[in-house]
N, C-alpha and C. Protein backbone atom coordinates (compact mmCIF):
# COMPACT_ATOMS: atom_id res chain seq x y z
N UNK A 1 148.16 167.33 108.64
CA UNK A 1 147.75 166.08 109.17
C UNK A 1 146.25 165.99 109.32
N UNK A 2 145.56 167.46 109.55
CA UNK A 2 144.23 166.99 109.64
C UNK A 2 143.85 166.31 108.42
N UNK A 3 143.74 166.22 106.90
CA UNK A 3 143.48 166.25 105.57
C UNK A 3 143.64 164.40 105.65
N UNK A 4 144.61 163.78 106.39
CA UNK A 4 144.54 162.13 106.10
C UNK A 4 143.82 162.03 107.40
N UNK A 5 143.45 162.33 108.45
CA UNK A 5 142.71 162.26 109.37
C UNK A 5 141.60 162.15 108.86
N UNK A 6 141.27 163.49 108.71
CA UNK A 6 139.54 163.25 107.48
C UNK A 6 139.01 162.10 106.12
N UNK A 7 140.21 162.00 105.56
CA UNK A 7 140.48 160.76 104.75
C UNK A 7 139.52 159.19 105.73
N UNK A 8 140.55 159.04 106.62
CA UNK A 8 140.25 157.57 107.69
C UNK A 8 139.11 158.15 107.89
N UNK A 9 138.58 159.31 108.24
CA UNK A 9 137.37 159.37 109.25
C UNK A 9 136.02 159.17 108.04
N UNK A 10 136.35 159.53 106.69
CA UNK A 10 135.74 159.21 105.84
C UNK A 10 135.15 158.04 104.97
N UNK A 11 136.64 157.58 104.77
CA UNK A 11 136.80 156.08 104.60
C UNK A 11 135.86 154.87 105.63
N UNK A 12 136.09 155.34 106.95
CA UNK A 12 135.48 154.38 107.75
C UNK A 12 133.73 155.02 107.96
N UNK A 13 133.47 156.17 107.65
CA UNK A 13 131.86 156.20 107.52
C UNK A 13 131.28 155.62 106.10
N UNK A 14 132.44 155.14 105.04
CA UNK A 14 131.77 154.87 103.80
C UNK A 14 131.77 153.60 104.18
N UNK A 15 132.77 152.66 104.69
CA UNK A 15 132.78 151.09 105.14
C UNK A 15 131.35 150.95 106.11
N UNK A 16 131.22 152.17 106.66
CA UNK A 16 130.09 152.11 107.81
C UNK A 16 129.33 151.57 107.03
N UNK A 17 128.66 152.57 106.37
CA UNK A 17 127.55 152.91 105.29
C UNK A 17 127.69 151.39 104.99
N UNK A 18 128.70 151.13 104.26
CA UNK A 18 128.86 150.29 103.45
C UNK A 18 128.29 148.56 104.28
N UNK A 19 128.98 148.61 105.51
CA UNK A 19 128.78 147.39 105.73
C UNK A 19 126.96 147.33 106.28
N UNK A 20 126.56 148.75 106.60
CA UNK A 20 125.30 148.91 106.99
C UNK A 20 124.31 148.09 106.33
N UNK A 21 124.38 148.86 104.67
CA UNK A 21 123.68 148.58 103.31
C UNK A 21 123.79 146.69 103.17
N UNK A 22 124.98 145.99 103.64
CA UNK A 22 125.20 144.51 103.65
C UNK A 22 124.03 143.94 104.91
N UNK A 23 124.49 144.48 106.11
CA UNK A 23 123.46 143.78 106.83
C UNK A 23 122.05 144.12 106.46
N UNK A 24 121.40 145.13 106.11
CA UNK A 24 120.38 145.15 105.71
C UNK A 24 120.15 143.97 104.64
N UNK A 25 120.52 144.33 103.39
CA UNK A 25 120.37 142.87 102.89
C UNK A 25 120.30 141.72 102.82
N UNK A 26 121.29 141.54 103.66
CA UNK A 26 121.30 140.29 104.07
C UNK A 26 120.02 140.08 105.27
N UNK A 27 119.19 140.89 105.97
CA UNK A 27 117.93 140.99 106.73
C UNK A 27 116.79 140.85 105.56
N UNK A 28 116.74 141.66 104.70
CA UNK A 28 116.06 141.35 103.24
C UNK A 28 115.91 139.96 103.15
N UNK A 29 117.28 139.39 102.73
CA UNK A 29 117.15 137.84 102.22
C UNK A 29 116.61 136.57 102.99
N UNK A 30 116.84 137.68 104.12
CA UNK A 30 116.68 136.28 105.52
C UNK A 30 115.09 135.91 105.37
N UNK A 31 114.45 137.52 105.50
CA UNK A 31 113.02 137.22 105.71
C UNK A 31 112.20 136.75 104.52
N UNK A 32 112.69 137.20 103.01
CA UNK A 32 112.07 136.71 102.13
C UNK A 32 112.21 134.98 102.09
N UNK A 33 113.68 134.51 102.60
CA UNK A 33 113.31 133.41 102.92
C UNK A 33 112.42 132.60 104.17
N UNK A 34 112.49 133.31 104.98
CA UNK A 34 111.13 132.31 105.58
C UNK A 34 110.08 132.81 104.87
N UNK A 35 109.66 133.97 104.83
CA UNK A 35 108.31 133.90 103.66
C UNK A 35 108.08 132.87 102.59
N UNK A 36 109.36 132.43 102.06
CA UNK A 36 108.54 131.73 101.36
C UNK A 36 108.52 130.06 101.65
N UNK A 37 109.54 129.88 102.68
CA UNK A 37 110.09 129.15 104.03
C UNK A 37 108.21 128.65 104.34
N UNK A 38 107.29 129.60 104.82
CA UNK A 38 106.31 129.64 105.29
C UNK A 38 105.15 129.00 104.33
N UNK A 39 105.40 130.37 103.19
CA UNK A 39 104.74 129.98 102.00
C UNK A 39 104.09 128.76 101.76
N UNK A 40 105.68 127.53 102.00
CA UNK A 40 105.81 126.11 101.18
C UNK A 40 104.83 125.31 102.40
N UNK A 41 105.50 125.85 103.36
CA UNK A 41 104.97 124.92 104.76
C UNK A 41 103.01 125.00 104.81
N UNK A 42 102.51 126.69 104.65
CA UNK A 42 101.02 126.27 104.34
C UNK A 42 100.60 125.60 102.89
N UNK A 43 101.88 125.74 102.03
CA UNK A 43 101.02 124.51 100.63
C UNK A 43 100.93 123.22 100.91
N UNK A 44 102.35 123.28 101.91
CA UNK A 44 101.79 121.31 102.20
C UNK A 44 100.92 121.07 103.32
N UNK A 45 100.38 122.13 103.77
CA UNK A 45 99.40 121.50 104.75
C UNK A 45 98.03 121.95 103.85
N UNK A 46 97.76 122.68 103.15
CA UNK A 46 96.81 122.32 102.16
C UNK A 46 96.51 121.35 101.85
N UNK A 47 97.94 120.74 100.97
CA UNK A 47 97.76 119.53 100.52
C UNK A 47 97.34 118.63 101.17
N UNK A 48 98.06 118.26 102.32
CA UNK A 48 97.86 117.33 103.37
C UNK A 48 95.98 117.54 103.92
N UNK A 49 95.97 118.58 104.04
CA UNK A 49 94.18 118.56 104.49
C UNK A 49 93.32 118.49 103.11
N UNK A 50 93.57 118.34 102.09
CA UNK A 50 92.88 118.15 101.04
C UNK A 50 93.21 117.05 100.38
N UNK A 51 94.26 115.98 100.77
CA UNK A 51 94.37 114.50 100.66
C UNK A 51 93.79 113.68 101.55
N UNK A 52 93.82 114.43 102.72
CA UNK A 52 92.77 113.78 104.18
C UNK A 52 90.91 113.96 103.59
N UNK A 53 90.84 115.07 103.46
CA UNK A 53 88.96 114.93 102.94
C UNK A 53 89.37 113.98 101.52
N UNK A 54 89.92 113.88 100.52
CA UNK A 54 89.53 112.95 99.59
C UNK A 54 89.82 111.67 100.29
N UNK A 55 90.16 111.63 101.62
CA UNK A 55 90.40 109.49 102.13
C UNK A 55 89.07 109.55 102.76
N UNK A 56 88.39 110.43 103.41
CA UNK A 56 87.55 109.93 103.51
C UNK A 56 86.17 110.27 102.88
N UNK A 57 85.98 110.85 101.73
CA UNK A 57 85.12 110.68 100.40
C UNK A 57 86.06 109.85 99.69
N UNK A 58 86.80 108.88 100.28
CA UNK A 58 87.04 107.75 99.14
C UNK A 58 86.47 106.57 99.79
N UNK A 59 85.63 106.27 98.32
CA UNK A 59 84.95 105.00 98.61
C UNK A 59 84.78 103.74 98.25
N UNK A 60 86.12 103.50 97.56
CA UNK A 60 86.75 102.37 96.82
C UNK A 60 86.91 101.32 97.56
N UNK A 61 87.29 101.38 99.13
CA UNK A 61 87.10 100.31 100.06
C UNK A 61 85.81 99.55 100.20
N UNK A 62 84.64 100.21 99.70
CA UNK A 62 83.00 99.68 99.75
C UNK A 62 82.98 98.95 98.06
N UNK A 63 83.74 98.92 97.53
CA UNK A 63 83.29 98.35 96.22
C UNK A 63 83.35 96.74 96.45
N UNK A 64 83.89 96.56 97.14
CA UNK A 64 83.57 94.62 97.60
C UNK A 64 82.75 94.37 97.88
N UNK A 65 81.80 95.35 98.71
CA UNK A 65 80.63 94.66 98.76
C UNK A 65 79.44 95.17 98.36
N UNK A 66 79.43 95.38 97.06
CA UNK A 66 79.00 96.23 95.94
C UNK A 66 78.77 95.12 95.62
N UNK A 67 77.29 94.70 94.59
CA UNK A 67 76.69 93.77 93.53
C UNK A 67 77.97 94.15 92.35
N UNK A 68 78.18 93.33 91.33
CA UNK A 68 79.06 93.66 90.55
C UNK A 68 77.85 93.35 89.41
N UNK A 69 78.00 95.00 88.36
CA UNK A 69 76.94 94.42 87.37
C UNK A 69 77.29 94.70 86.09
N UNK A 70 76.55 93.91 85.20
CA UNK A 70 77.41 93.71 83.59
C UNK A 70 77.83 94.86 82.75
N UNK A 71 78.68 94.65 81.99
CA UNK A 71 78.84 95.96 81.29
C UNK A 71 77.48 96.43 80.79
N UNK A 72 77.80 97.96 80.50
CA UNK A 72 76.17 98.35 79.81
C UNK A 72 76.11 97.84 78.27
N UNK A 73 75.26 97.49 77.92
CA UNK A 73 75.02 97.43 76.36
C UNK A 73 75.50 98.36 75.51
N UNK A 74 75.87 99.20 75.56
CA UNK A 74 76.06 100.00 74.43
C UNK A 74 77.64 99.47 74.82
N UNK A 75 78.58 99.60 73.60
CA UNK A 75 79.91 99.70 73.97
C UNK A 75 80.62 101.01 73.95
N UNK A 76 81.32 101.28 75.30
CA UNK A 76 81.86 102.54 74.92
C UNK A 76 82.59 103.45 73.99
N UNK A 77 82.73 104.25 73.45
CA UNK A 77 83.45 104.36 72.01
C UNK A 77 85.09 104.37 72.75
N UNK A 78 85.49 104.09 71.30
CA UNK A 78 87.03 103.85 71.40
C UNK A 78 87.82 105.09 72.01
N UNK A 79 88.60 105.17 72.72
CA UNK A 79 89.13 106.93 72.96
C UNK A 79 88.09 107.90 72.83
N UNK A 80 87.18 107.57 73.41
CA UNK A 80 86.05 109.23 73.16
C UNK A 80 86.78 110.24 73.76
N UNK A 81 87.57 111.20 72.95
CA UNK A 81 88.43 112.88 73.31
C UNK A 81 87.10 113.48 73.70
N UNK A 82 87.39 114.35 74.74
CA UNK A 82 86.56 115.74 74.68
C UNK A 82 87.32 116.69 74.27
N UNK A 83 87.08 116.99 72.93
CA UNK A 83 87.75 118.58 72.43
C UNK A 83 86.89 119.55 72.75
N UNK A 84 87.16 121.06 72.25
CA UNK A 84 86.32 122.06 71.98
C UNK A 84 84.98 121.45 71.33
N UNK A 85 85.03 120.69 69.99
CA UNK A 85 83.98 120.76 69.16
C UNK A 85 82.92 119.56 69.92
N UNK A 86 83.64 118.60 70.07
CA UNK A 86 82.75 117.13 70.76
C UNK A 86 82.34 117.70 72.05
N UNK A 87 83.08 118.31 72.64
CA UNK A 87 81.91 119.22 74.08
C UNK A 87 81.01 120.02 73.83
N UNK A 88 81.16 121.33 73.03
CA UNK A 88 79.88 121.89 71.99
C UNK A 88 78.95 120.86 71.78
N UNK A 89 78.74 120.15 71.20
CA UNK A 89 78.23 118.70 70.57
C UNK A 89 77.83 118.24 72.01
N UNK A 90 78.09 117.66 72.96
CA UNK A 90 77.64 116.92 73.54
C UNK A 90 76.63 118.04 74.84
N UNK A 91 77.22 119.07 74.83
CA UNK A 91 76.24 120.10 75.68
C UNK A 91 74.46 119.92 74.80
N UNK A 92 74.97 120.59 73.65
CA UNK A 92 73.94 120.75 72.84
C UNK A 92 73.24 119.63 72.60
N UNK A 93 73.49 118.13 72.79
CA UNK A 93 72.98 117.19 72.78
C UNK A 93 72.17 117.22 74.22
N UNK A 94 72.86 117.61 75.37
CA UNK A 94 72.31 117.57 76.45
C UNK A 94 71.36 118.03 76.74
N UNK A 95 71.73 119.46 76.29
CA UNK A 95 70.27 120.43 76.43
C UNK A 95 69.02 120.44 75.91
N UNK A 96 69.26 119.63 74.79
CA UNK A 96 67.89 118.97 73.90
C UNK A 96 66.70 118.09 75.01
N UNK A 97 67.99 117.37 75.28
CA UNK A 97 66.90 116.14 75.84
C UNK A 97 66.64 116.70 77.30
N UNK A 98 67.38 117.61 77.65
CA UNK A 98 66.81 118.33 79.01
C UNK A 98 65.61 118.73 78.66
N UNK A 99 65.64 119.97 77.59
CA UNK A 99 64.09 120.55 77.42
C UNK A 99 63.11 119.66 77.03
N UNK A 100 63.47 118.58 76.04
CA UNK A 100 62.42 117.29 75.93
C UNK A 100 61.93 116.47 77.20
N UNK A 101 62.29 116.61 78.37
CA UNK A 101 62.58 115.86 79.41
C UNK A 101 61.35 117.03 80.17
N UNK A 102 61.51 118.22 80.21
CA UNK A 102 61.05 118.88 81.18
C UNK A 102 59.87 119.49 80.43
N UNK A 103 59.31 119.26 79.14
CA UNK A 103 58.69 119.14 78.21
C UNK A 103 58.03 118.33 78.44
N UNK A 104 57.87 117.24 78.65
CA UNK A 104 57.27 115.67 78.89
C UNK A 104 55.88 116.07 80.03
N UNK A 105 54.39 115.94 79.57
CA UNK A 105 53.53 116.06 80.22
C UNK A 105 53.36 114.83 81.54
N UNK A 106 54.18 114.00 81.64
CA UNK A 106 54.00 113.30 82.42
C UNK A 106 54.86 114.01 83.63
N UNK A 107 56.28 114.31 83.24
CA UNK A 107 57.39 114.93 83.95
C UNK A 107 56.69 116.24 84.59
N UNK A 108 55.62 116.79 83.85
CA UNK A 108 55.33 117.81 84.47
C UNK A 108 54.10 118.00 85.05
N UNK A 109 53.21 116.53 85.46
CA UNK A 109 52.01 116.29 85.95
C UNK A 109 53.30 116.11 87.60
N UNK A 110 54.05 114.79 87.76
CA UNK A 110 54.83 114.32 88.69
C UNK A 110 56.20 114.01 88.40
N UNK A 111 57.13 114.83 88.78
CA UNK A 111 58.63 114.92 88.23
C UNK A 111 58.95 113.79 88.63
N UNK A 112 59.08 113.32 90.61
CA UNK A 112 59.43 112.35 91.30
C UNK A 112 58.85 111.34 90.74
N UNK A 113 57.54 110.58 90.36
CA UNK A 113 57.55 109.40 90.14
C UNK A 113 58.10 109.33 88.53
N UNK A 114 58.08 110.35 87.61
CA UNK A 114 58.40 110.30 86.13
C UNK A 114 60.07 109.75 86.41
N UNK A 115 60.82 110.51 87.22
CA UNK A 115 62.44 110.16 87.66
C UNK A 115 62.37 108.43 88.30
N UNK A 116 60.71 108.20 89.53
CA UNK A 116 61.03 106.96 89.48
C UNK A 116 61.06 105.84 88.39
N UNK A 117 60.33 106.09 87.89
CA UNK A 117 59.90 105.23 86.62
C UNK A 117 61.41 104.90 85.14
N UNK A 118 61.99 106.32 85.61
CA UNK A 118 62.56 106.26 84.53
C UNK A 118 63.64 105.30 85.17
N UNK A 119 64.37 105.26 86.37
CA UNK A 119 65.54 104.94 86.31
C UNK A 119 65.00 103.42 87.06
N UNK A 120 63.78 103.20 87.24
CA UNK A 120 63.26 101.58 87.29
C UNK A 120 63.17 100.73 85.82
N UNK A 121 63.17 101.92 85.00
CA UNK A 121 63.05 101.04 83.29
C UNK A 121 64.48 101.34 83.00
N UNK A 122 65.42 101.72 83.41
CA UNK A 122 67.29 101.72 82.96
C UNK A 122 67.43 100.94 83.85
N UNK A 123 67.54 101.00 84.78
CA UNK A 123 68.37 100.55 85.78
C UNK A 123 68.53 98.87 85.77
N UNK A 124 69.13 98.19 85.81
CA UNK A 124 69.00 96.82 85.81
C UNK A 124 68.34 95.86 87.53
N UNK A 125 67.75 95.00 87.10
CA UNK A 125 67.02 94.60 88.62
C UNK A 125 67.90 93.34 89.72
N UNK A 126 67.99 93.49 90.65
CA UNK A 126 69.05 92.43 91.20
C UNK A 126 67.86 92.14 92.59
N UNK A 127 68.12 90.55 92.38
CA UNK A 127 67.34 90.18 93.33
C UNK A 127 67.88 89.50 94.46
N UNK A 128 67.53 90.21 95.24
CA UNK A 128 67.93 90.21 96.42
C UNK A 128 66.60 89.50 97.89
N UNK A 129 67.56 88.09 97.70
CA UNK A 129 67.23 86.89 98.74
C UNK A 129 67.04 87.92 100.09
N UNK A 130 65.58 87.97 100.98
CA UNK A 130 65.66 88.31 102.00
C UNK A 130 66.59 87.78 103.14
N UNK A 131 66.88 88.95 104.00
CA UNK A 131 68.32 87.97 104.63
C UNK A 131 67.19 87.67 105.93
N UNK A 132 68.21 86.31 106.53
CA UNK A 132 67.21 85.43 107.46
C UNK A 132 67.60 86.59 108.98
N UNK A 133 67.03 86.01 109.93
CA UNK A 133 67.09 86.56 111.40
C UNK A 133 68.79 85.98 111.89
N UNK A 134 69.11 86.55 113.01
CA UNK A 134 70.40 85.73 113.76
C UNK A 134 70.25 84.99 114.06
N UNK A 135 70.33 83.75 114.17
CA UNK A 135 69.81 82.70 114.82
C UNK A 135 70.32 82.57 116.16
N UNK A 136 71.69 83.40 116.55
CA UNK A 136 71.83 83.91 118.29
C UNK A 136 70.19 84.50 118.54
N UNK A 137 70.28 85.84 117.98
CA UNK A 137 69.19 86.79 118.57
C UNK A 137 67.95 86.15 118.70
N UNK A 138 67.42 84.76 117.62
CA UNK A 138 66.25 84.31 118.05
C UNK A 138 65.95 83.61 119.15
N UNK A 139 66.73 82.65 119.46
CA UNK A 139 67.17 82.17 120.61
C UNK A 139 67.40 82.64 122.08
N UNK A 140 67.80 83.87 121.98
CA UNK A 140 67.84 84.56 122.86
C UNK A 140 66.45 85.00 123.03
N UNK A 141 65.61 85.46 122.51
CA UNK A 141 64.37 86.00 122.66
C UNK A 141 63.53 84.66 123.11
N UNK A 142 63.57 83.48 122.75
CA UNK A 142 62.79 82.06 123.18
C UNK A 142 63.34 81.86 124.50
N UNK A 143 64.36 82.41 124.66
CA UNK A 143 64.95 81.18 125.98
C UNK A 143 64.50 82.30 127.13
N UNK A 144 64.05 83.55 126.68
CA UNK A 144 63.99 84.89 127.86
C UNK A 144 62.59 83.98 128.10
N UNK A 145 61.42 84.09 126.60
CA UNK A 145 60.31 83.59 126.96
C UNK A 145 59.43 82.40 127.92
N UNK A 146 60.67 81.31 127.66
CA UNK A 146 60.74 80.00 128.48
C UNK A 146 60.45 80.17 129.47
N UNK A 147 61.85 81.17 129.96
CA UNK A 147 62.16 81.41 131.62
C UNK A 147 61.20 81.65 132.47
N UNK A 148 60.31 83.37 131.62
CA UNK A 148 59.69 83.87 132.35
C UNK A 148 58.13 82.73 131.93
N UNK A 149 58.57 81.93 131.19
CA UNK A 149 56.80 81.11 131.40
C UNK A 149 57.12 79.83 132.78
N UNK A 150 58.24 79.57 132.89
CA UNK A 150 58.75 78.38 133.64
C UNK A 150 58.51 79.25 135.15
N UNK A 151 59.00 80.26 135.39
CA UNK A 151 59.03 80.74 136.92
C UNK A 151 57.80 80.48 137.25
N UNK A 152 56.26 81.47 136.19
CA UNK A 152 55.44 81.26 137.58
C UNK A 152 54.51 79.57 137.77
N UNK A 153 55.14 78.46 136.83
CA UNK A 153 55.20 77.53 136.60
C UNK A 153 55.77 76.57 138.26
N UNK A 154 56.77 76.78 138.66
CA UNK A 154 57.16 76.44 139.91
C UNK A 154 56.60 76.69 140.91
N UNK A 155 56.07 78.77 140.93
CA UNK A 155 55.42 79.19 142.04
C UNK A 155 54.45 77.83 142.33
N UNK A 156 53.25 77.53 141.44
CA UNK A 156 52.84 76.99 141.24
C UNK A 156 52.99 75.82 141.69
N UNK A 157 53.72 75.23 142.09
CA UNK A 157 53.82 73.56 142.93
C UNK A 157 54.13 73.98 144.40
């Protein structure tokens, strides 16, 4: 009888084992899920704080009261792609007129007024009507003046 005794006593340390090896796993699975439980929760608050700074560097609400000004003269090209080769191309275009630019004895007598000059001869000119006073606030400033000329005006009688 000892021999099926040892059997059960065996049997139930392998179920031990056995159910041991389950809860562990299942502790495994638990935590890899909040990890990544967590994971998700700081991507959307990323997101969320990096949709908040682009609302307010967005400045599309100020374009109403923005001058509205004509297209530029040149017309834009049709679908201009930037591939590999047209970016090559357009660097190397860039860098030309950079060194021609910083090249320029004027640019390099006075950079600031050469930059003013330049973007006063691109830039298009909009004329802009001086705006008048409040006509509250002027009023207010005459009628203070009145007062204090009228008081010692009374002393006076």
């Amino acid at each position: 009888m000892g021999k099926p005794s040892s059997r059960s006593e065996s049997s139930t340390k392998a179920d031990r084992k056995f159910e041991k090896k389950l809860e562990f796993y299942a502790k495994v699975r638990d935590t890899v899920a909040t990890l990544t439980a967590q994971k998700t929760i700081a991507k959307k608050k990323k997101l969320r704080s990096r949709h908040r700074k682009l609302k307010a560097y967005d400045l599309s609400s100020l374009s109403e009261f923005l001058p509205e000004f004509k297209k530029s003269q040149q017309p834009p090209p049709a679908e201009f792609k930037l591939n590999c080769k047209s970016r090559q191309k357009l660097i190397l275009k860039e860098a030309k007129q950079l060194s021609t630019v910083l090249k320029h004895p004027s640019f390099q007598s006075d950079p600031l007024a050469s930059i003013h000059q330049h973007l006063e001869s691109t830039q298009p000119v909009i004329d802009e009507k001086p705006k008048k006073k409040n006509k509250n606030g002027g009023k207010k400033n005459k009628d203070k003046k009145t007062k204090s000329s009228t008081g010692p005006e009374s002393m006076d009688m």
